[in-house]
Structure formats: C-alpha cells, structure tokens
C-alpha atoms as a PDB file:
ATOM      1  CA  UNK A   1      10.245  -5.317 -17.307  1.00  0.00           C
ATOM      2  CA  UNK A   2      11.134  -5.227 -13.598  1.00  0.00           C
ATOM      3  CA  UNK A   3      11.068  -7.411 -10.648  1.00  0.00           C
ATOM      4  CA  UNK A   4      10.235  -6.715  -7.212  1.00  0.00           C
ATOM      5  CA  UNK A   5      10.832  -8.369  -4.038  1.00  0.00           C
ATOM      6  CA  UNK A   6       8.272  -7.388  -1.258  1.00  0.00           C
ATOM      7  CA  UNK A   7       9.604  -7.926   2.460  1.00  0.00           C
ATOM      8  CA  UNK A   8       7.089  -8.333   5.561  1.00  0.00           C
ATOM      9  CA  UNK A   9       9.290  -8.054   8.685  1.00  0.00           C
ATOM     10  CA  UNK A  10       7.766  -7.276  12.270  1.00  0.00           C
ATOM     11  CA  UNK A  11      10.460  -4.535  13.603  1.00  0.00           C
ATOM     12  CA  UNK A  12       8.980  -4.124  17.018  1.00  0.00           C
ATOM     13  CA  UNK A  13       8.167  -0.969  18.281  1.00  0.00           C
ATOM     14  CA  UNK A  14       8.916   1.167  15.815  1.00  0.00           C
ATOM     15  CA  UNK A  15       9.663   4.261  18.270  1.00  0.00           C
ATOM     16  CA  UNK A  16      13.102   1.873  18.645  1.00  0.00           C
ATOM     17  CA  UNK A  17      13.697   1.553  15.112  1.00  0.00           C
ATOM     18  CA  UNK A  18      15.843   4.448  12.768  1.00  0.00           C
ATOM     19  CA  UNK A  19      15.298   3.667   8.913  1.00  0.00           C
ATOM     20  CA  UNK A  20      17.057   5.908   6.628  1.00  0.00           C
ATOM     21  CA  UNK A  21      15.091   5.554   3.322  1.00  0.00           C
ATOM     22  CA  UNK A  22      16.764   6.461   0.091  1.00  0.00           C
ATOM     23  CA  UNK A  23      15.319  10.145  -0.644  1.00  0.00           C
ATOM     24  CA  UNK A  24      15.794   9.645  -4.679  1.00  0.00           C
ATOM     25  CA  UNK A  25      12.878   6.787  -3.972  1.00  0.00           C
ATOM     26  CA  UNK A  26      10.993   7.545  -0.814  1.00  0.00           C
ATOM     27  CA  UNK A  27       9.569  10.897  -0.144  1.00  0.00           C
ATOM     28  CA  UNK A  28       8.252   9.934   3.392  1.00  0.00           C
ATOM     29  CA  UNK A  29       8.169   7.071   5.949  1.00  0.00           C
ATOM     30  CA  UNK A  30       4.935   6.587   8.251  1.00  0.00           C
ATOM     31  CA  UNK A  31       3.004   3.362   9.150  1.00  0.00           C
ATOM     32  CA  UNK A  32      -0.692   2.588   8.849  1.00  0.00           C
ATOM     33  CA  UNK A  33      -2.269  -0.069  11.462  1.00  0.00           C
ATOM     34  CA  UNK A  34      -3.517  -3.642   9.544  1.00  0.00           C
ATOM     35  CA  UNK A  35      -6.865  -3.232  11.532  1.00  0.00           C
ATOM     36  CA  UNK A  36      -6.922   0.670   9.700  1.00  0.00           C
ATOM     37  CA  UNK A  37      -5.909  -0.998   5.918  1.00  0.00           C
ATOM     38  CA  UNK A  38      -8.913  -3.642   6.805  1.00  0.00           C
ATOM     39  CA  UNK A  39     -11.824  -1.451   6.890  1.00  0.00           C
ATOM     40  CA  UNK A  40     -13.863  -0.776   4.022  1.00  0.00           C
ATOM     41  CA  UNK A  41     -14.097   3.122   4.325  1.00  0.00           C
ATOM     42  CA  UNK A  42      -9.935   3.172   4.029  1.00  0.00           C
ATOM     43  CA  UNK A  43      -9.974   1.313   0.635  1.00  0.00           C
ATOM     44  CA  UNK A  44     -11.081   2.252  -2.923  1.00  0.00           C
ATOM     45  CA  UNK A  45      -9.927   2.000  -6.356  1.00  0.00           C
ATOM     46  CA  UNK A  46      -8.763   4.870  -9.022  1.00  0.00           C
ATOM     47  CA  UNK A  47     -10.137   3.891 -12.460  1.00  0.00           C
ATOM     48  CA  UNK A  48      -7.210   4.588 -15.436  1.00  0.00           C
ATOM     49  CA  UNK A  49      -8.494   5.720 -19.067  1.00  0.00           C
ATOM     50  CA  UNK A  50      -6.298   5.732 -22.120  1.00  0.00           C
ATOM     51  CA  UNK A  51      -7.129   6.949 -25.380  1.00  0.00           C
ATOM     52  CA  UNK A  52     -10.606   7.831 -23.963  1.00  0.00           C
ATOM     53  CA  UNK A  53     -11.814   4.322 -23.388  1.00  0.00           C
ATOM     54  CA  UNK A  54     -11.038   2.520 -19.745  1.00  0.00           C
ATOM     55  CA  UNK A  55      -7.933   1.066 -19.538  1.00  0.00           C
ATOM     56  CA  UNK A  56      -7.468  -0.678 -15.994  1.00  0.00           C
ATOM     57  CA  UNK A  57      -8.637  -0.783 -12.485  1.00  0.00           C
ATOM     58  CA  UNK A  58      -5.912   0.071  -9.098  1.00  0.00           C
ATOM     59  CA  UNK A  59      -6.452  -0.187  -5.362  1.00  0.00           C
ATOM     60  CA  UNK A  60      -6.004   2.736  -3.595  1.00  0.00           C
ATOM     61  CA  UNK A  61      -5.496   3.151   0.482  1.00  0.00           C
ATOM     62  CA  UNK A  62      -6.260   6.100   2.329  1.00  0.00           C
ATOM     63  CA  UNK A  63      -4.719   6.658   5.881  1.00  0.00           C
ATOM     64  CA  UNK A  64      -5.255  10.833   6.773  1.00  0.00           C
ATOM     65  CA  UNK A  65      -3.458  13.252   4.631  1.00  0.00           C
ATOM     66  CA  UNK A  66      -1.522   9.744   2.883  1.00  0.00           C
ATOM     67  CA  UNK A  67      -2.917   8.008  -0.195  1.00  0.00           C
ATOM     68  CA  UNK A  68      -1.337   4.379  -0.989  1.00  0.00           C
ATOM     69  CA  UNK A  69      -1.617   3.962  -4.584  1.00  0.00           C
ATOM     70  CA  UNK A  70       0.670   2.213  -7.561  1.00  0.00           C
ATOM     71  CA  UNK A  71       2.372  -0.955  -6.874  1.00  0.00           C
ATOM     72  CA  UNK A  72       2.817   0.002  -3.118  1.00  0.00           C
ATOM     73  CA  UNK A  73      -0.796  -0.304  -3.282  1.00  0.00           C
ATOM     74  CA  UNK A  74      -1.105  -3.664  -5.345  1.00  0.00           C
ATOM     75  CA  UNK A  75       1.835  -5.452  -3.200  1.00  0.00           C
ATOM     76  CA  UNK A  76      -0.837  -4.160  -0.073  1.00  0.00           C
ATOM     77  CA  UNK A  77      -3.485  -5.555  -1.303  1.00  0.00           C
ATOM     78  CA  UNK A  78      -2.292  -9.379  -2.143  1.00  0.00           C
ATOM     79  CA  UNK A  79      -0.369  -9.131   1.490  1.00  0.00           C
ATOM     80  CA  UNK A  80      -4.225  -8.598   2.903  1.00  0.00           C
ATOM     81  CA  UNK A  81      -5.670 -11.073   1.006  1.00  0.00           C
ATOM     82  CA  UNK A  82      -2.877 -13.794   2.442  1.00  0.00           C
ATOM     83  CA  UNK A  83      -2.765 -12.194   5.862  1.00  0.00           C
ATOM     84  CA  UNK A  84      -6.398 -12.195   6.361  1.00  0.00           C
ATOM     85  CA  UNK A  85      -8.154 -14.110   3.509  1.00  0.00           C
ATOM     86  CA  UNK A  86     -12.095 -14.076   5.237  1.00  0.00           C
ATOM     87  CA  UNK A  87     -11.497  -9.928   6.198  1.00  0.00           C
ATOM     88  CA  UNK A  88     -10.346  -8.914   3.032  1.00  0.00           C
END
C-alpha cells in the first residue's frame, strides 16, 4: 500500500555536501563505494519464516559495522542490476 520514488543523483564530493536527514526516518547517513556493493563477499540474503514454514527471500549489504537490509536493500539491488547488468 505505498509508493516509493528512488532518486540516483551524483552530489560530488560529498565532503562539500550538508544533508540534514529527517531523524523520525533516518538514524544515520554514511556512503558505501559501488565497486564495495559489487563484490560478492559484501552481499547476502536473510531468509524470512512465518508460521514456521519459509516465507520469502531479501538481499542484504554489508559495509563494516552497517547492514543494508529492507527496501533500502531491494531499491540497491535493482539500481546494480541496471547500473552494471554483466557485474551484478
């Protein structure tokens, strides 16, 4: 029941840039390099049960102490597989 509306924008070097996220939505800002989401060893997927039986399947992104998970995480994933179809 909801519709989202990704954005990809280059902002240039983001040392220059000041984003004020909404803290009721975003607990924290970083970045994480394309070449880092590309590798194999920085992608997996979390396996959902319900009622005891599996339910559905979720990409997950790992960048250090972050995890990249839920719809951030599915949005990621279909931007990789337009931005670089034969790497991901």
């Amino acid at each position: 029941g909801m519709v989202v509306a990704p954005v990809l924008a280059n902002l240039g070097p983001l040392e220059d840039v000041t984003l004020t996220p909404n803290p009721e939505e975003v607990e924290e800002v970083f970045t994480i390099p394309l070449d880092h989401l590309l590798q194999a060893e920085n992608q997996g997927y979390t396996h959902f049960r319900a009622k005891g039986r599996y339910s559905y399947t979720l990409p997950v992104f790992l960048h250090g102490p972050y995890k990249v998970w839920g719809l951030t995480a599915i949005i990621t994933e279909l931007t990789l597989e337009l931005l670089a179809p034969d790497l991901y």
